[in-house]
Protein backbone atom coordinates (compact mmCIF):
# COMPACT_ATOMS: atom_id res chain seq x y z
CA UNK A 1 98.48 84.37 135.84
CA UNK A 2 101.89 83.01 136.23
CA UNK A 3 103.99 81.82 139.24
CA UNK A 4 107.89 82.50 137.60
CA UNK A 5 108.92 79.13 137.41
CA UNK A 6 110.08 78.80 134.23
CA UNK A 7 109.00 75.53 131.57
CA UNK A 8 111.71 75.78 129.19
CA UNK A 9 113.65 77.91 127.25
CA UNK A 10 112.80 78.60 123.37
CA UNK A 11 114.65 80.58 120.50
CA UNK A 12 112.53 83.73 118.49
CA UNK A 13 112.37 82.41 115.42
CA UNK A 14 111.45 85.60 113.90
CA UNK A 15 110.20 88.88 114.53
CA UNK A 16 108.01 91.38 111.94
CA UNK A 17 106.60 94.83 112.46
CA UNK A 18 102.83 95.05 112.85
CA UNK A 19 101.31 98.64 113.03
CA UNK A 20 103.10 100.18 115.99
CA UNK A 21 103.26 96.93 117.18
CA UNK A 22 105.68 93.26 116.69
CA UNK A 23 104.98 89.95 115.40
CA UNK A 24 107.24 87.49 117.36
CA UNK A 25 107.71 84.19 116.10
CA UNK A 26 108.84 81.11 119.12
CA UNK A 27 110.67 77.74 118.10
CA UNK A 28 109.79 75.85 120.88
CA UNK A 29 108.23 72.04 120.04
CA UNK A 30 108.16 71.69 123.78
CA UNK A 31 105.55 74.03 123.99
CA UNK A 32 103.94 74.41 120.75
CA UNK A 33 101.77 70.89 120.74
CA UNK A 34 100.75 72.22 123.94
CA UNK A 35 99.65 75.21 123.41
CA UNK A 36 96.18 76.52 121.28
CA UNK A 37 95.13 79.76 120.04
CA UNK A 38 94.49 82.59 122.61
CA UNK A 39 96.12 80.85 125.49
CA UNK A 40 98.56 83.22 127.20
CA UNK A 41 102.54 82.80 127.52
CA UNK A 42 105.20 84.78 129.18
CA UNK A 43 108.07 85.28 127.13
CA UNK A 44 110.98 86.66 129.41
CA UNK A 45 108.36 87.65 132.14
CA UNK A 46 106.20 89.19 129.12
CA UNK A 47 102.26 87.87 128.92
CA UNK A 48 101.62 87.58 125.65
CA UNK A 49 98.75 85.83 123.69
CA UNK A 50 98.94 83.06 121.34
CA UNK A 51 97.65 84.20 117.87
CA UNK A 52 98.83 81.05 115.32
CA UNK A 53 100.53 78.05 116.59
CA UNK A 54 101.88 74.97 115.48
CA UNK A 55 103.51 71.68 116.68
CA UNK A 56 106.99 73.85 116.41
CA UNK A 57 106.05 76.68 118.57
CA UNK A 58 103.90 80.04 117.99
CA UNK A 59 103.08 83.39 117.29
CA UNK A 60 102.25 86.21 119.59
CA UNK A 61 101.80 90.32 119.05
CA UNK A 62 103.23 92.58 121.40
CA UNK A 63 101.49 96.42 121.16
CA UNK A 64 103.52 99.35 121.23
CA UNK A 65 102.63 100.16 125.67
CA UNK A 66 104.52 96.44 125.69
CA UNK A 67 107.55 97.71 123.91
CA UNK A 68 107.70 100.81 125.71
CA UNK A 69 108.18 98.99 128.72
CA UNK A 70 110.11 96.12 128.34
CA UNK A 71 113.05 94.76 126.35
CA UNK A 72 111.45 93.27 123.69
CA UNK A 73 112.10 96.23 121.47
CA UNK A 74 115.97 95.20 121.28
CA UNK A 75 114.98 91.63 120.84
CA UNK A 76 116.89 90.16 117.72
CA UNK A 77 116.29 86.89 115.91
CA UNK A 78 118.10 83.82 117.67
CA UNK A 79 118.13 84.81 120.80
CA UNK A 80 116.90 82.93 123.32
CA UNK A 81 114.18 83.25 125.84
CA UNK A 82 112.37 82.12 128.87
CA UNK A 83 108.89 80.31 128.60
CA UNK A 84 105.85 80.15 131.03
CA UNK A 85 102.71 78.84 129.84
CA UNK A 86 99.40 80.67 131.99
CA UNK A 87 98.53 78.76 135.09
CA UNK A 88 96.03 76.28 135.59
CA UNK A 89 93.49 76.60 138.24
CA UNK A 90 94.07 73.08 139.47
CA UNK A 91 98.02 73.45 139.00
CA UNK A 92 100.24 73.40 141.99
CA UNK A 93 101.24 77.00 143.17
CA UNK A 94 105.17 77.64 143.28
CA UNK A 95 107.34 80.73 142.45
CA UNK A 96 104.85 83.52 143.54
CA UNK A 97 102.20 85.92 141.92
CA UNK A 98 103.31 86.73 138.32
CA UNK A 99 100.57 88.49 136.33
CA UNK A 100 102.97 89.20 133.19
CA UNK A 101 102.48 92.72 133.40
CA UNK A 102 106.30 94.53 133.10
CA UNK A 103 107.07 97.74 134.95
CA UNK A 104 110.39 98.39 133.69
CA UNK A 105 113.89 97.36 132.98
CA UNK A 106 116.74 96.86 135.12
CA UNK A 107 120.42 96.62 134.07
CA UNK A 108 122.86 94.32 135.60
CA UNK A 109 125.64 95.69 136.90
CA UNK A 110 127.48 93.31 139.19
CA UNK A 111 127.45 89.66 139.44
CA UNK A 112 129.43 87.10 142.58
CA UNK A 113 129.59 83.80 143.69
CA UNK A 114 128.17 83.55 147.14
CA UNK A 115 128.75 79.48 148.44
CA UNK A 116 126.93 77.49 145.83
CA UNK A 117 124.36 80.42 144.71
CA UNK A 118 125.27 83.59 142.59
CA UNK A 119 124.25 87.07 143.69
CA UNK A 120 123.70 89.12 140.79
CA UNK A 121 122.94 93.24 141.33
CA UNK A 122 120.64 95.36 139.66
CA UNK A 123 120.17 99.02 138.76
CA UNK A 124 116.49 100.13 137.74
CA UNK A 125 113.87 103.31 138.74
CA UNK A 126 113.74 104.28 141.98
CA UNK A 127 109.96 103.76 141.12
CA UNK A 128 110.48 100.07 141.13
CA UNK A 129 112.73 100.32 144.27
CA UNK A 130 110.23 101.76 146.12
CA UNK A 131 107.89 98.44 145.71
CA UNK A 132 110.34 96.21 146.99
CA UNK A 133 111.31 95.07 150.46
CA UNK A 134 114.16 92.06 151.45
CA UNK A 135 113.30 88.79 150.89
CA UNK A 136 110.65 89.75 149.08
CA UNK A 137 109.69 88.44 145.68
CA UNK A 138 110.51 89.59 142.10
CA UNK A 139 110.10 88.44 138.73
CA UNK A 140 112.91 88.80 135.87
CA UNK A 141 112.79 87.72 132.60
CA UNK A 142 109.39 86.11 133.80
CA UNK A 143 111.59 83.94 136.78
CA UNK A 144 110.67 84.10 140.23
CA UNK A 145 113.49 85.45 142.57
CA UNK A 146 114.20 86.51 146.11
CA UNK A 147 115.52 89.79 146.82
CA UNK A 148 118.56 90.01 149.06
CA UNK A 149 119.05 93.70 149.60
CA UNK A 150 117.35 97.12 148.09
CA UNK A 151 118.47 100.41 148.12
CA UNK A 152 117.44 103.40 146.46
CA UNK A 153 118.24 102.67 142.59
CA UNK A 154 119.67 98.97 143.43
CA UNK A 155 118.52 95.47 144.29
CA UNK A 156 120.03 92.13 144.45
CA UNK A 157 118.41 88.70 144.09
CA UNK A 158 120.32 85.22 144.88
CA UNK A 159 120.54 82.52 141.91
CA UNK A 160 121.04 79.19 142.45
CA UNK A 161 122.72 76.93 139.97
CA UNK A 162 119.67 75.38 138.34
CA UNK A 163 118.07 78.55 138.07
CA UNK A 164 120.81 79.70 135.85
CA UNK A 165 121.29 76.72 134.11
CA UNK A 166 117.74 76.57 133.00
CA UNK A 167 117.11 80.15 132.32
CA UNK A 168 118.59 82.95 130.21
CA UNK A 169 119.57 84.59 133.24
CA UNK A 170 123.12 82.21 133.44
CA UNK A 171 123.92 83.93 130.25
CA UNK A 172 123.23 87.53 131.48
CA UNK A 173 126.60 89.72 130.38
CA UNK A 174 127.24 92.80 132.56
CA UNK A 175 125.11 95.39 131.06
CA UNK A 176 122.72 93.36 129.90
CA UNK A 177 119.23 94.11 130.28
CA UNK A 178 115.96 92.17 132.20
CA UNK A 179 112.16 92.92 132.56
CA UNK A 180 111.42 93.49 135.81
CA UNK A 181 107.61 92.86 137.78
CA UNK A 182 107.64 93.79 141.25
CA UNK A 183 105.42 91.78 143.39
CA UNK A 184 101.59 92.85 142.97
CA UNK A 185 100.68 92.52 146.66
CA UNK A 186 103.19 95.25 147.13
CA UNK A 187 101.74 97.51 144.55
CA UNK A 188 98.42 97.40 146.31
CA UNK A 189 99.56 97.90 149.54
CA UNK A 190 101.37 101.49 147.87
CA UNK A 191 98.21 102.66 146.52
CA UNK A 192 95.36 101.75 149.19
CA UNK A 193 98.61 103.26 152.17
CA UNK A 194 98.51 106.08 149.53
CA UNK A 195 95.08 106.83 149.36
CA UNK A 196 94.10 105.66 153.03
CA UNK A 197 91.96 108.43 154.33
CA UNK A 198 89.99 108.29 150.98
CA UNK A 199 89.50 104.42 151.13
CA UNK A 200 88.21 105.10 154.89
CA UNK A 201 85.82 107.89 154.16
CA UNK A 202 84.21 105.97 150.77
CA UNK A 203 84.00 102.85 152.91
CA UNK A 204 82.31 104.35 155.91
CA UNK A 205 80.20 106.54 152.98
CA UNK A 206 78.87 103.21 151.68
CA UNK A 207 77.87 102.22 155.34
CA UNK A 208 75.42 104.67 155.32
CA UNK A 209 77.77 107.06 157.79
CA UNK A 210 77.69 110.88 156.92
CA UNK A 211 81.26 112.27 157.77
């Protein structure tokens, strides 16, 4: 579990196919001394788990559901991404509920200044749309954001300075590409609104009621 606020930002050192799969290689000495084998990292909003590692940074697989889904399939050596280690139990809780778990892509299309934050607009599935709400929470490229508006194949999220400073998301080009996970309380509300009346009969079934 994650909570979007991101720890640094590292460079992929490398990357090498594995089966259907990728071998990504991370520079990041920030992390790497920190991290051990098997612990899990979001790379741009992806969780991925630590398979070598060393004081200057780590390795990680990513399977071939994980590049169907995200961006990582266009990922070139050199360029740089966002870093999350997993959560502790006794850490503090900011940013929101981040499981690492990518639903899609989203493409930017607009970007303004708005006062001393940026407003950047996105264009992704209408499948992702329809698990978002205003000022609700969103993760991409693994950092927690606040949606400003939704529409049917839109969104918007507000960016303050430090955010995109610190993240790869101040060097996002028009066009360019983020993973996108919409916020997992939402996707349980769809599916238990979705499948109400059969939540209510197996509940009231395992009471020991005969409908």
């Amino acid at each position: 579990m994650f909570t979007g606020i991101i720890e640094t930002r590292a460079a992929v050192d490398g990357i090498t196919r594995k089966g259907e799969g990728l071998r990504l290689r991370i520079r990041s000495k920030e992390l790497g001394e920190h991290l051990e084998k098997d612990d899990s990292v979001a790379v741009n909003g992806i969780c991925l788990t630590v398979v070598e590692r060393s004081s200057e940074g780590f390795s990680a697989d990513a399977v071939a559901e994980t590049l169907a889904r995200t961006t990582l399939k266009d990922w070139k050596p050199g360029q740089t991404v966002n870093l999350e280690r997993g959560m502790p139990a006794s850490g503090r809780f900011d940013g929101h509920l981040v499981q690492g778990h990518i639903d899609g892509t989203a493409e930017l299309i607009k970007r303004e200044g708005r006062g001393d934050s940026t407003e950047m607009t996105f264009r992704t599935a209408e499948a992702l749309t329809a698990l978002m709400v205003e000022k609700g929470s969103v993760a991409l490229d693994g950092v927690s954001l606040t949606i400003v508006s939704v529409t049917r194949d839109r969104f918007s999220v507000a960016v303050i300075p430090y955010t995109l400073s610190h993240t790869t998301l101040g060097d996002l080009p028009p066009g360019g590409k983020v993973n996108v996970e919409t916020d997992i309380i939402g996707k349980y509300l769809a599916k238990f609104s979705g499948n109400k009346e059969k939540l209510s009969r197996t509940t009231l079934e395992a009471w020991g009621y005969t409908l």
